[in-house]
N, C-alpha and C. Protein backbone atom coordinates (compact mmCIF):
# COMPACT_ATOMS: atom_id res chain seq x y z
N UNK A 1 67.66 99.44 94.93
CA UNK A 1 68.17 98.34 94.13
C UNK A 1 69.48 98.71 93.44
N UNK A 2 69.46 99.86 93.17
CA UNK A 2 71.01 100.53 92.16
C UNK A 2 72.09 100.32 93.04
N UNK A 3 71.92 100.77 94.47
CA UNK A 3 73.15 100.27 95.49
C UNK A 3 73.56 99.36 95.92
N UNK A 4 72.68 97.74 95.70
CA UNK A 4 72.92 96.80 95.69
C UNK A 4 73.54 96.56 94.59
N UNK A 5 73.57 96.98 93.40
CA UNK A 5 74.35 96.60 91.88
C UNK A 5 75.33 97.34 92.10
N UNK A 6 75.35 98.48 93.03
CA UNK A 6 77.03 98.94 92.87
C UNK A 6 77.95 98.10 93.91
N UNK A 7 77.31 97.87 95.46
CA UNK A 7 77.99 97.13 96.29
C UNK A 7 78.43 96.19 95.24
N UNK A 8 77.59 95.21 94.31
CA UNK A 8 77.66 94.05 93.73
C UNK A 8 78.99 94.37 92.47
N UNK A 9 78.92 95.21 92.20
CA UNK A 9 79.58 95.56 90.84
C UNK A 9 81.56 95.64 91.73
N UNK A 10 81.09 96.45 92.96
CA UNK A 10 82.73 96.99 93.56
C UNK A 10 83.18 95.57 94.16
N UNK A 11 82.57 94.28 94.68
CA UNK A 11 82.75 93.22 95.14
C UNK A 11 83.32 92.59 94.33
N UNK A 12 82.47 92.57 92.58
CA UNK A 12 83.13 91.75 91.85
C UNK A 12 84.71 92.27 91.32
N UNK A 13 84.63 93.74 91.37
CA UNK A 13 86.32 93.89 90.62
C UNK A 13 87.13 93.94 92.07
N UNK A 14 86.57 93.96 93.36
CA UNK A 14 87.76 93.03 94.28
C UNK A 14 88.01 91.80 93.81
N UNK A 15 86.86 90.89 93.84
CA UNK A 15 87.54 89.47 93.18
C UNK A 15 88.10 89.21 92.01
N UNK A 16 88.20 90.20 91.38
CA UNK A 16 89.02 90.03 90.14
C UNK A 16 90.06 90.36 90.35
N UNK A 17 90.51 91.50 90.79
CA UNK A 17 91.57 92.00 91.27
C UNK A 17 92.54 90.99 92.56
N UNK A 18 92.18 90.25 93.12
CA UNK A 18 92.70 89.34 93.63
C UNK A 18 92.82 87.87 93.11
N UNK A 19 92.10 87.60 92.12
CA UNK A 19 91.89 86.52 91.05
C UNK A 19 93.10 86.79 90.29
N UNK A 20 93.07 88.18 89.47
CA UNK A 20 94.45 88.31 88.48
C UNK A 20 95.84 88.40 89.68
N UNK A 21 95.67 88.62 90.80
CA UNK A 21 96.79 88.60 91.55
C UNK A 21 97.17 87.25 91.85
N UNK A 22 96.74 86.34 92.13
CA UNK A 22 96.65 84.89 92.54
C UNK A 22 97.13 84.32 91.25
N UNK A 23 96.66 84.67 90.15
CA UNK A 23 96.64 84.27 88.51
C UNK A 23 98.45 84.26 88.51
N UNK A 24 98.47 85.56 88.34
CA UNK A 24 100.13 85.70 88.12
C UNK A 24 101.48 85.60 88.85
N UNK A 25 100.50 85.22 90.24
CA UNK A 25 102.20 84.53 91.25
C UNK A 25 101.72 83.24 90.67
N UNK A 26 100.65 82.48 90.49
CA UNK A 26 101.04 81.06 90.40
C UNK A 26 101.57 80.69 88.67
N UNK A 27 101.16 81.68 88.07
CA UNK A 27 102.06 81.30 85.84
C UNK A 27 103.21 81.71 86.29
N UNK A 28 103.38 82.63 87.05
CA UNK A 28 105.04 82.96 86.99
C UNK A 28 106.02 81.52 87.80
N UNK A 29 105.03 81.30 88.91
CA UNK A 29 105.86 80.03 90.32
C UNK A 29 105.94 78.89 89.11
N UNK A 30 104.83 79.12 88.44
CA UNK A 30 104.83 77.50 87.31
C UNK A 30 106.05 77.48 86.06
N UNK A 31 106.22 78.41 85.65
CA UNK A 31 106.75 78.98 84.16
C UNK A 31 108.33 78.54 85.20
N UNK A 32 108.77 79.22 86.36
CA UNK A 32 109.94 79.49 86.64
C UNK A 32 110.57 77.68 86.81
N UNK A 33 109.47 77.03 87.70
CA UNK A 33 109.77 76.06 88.55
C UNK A 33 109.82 75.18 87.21
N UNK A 34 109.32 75.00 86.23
CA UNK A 34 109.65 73.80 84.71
C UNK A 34 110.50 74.47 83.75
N UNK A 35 110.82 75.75 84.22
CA UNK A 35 111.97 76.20 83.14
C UNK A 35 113.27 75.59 83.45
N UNK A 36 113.54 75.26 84.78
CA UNK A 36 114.73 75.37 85.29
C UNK A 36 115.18 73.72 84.54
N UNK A 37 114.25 72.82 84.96
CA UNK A 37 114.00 71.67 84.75
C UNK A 37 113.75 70.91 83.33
N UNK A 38 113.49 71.65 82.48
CA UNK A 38 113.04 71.60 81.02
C UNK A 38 114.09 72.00 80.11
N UNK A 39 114.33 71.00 78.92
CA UNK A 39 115.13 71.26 78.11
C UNK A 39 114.75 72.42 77.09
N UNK A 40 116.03 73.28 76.38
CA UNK A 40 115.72 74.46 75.49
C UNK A 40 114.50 74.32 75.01
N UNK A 41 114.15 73.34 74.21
CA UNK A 41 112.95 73.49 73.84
C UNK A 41 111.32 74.27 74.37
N UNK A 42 111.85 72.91 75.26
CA UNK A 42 110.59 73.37 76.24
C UNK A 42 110.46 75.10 77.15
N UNK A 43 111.71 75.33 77.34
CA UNK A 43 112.39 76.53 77.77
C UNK A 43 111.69 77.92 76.80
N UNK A 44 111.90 77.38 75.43
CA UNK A 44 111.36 78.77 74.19
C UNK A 44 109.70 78.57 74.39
N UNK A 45 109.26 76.92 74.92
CA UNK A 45 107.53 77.62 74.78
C UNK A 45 107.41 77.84 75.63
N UNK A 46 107.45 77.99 77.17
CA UNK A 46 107.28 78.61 78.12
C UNK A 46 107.50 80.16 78.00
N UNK A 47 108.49 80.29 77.63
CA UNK A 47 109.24 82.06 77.57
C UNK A 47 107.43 82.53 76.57
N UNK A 48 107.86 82.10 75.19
CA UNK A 48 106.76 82.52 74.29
C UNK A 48 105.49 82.30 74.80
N UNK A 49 104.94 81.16 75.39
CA UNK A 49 103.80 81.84 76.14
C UNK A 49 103.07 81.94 77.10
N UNK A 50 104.17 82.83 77.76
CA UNK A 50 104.16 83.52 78.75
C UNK A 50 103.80 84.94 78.38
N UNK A 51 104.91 85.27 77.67
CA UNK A 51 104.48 86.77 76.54
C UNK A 51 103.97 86.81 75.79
N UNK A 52 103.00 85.91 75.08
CA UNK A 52 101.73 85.61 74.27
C UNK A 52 100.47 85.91 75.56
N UNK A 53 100.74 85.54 76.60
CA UNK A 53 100.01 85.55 78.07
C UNK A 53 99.59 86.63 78.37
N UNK A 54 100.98 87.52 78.53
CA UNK A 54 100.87 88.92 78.56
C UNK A 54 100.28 89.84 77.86
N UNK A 55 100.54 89.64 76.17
CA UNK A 55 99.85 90.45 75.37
C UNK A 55 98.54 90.23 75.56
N UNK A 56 98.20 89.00 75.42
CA UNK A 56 96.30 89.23 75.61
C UNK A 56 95.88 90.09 76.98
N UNK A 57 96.87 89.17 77.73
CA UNK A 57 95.85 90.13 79.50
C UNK A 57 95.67 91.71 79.07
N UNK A 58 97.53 92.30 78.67
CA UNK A 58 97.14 93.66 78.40
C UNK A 58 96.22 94.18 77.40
N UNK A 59 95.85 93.58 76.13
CA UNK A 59 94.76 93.77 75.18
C UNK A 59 93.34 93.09 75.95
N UNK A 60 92.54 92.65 76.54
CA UNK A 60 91.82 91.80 76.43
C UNK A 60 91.19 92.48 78.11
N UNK A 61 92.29 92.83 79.05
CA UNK A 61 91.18 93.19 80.52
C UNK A 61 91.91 94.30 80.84
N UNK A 62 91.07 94.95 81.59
CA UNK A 62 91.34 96.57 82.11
C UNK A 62 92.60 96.28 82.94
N UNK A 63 93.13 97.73 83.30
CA UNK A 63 94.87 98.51 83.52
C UNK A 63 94.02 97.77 84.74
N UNK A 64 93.61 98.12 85.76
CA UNK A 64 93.79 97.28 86.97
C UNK A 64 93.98 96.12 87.32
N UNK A 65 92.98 94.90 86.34
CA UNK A 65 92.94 93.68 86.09
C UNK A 65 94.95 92.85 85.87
N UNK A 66 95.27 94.49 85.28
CA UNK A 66 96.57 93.82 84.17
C UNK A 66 97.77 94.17 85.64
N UNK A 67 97.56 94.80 86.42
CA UNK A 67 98.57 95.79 87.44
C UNK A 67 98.35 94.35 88.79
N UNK A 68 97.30 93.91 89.02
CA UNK A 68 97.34 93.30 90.04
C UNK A 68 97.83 91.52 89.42
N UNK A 69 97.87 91.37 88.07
CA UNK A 69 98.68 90.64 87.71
C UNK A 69 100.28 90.69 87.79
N UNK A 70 100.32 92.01 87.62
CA UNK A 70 102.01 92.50 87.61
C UNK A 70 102.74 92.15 88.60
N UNK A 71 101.56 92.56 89.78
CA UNK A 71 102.08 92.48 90.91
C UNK A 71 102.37 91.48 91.63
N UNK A 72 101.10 90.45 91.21
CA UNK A 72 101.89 88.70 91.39
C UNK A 72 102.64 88.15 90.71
N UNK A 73 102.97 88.31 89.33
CA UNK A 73 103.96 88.11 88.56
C UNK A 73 105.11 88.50 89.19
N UNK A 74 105.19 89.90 89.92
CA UNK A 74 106.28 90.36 90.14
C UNK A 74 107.01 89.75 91.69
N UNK A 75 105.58 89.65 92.28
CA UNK A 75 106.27 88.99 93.86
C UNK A 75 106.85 87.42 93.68
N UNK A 76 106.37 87.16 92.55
CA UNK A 76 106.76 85.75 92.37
C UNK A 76 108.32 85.44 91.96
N UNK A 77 108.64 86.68 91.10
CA UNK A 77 110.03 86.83 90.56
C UNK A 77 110.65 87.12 91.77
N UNK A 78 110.30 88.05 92.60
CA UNK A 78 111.52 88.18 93.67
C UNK A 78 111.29 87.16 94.84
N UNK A 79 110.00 85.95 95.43
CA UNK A 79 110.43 85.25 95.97
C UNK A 79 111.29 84.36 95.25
N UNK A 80 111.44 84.36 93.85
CA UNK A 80 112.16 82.91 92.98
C UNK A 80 113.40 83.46 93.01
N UNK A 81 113.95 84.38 93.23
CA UNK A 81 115.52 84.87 93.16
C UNK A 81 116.03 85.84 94.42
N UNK A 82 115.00 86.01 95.28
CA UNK A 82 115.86 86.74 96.87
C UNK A 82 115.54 85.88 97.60
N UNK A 83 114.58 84.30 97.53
CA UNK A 83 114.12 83.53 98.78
C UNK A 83 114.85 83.25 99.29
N UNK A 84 115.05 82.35 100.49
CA UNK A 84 116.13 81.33 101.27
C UNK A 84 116.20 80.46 99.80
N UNK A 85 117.45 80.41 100.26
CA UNK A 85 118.24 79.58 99.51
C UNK A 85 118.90 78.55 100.80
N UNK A 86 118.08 76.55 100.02
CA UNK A 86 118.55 75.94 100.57
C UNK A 86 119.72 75.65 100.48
N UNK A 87 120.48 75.45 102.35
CA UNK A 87 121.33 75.12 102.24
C UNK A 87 121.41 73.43 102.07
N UNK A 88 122.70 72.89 100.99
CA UNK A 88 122.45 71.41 101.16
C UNK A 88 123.49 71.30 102.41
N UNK A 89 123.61 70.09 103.32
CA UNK A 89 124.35 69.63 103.82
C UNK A 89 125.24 68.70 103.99
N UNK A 90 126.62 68.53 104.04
CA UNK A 90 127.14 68.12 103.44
C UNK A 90 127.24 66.36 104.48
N UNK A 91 127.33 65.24 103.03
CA UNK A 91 126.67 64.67 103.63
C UNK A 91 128.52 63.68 103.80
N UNK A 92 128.71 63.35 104.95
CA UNK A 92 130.18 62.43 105.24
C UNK A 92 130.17 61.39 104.81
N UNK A 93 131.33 61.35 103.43
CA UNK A 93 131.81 60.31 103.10
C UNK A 93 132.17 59.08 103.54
N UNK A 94 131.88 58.00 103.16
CA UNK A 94 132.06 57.11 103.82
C UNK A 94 133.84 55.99 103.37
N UNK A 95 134.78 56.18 104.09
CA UNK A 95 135.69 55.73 103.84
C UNK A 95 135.91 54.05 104.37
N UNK A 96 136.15 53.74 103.09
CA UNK A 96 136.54 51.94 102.98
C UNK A 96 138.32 51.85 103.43
């Protein structure tokens, strides 16, 4: 029965560990995609809590929990600033 609670125990911090990864590409895809779009205001509560966000994860769940957040946080930052960048096309004026 103890090896069923450990299989059970190592299953659940995979799904956590992919839960906090999933967690932090999609606050970061969200935070980035209404910052751009959102006036200052709205701009300072996003920033603030985001890093109100942060402090708890790092106080509140274990260094792994907090690392596989990082790491979607972090892939999220570099698809939002190395992705394709659409090109627009330019669209022909229409002369009267």
């Amino acid at each position: 029965m103890e090896t069923f609670q450990q299989i059970l125990s190592i299953l659940g911090h995979v799904v956590r560990a992919i839960g906090f990864l999933i967690l932090g590409f999609g606050i970061v895809r969200f935070t980035m995609d209404a910052y751009y779009k959102a006036v200052w205001q709205v701009q300072v509560a996003l920033v603030v809590g985001f890093f109100i966000l942060l402090i708890g994860l790092t106080h509140y769940s274990d260094a792994a929990s907090m690392g596989m957040f990082a790491i979607g946080a972090g892939a999220a930052f570099l698809i939002q600033f190395f992705g394709k960048k659409e090109i627009e096309e330019e669209k022909p004026s229409k002369k009267k």
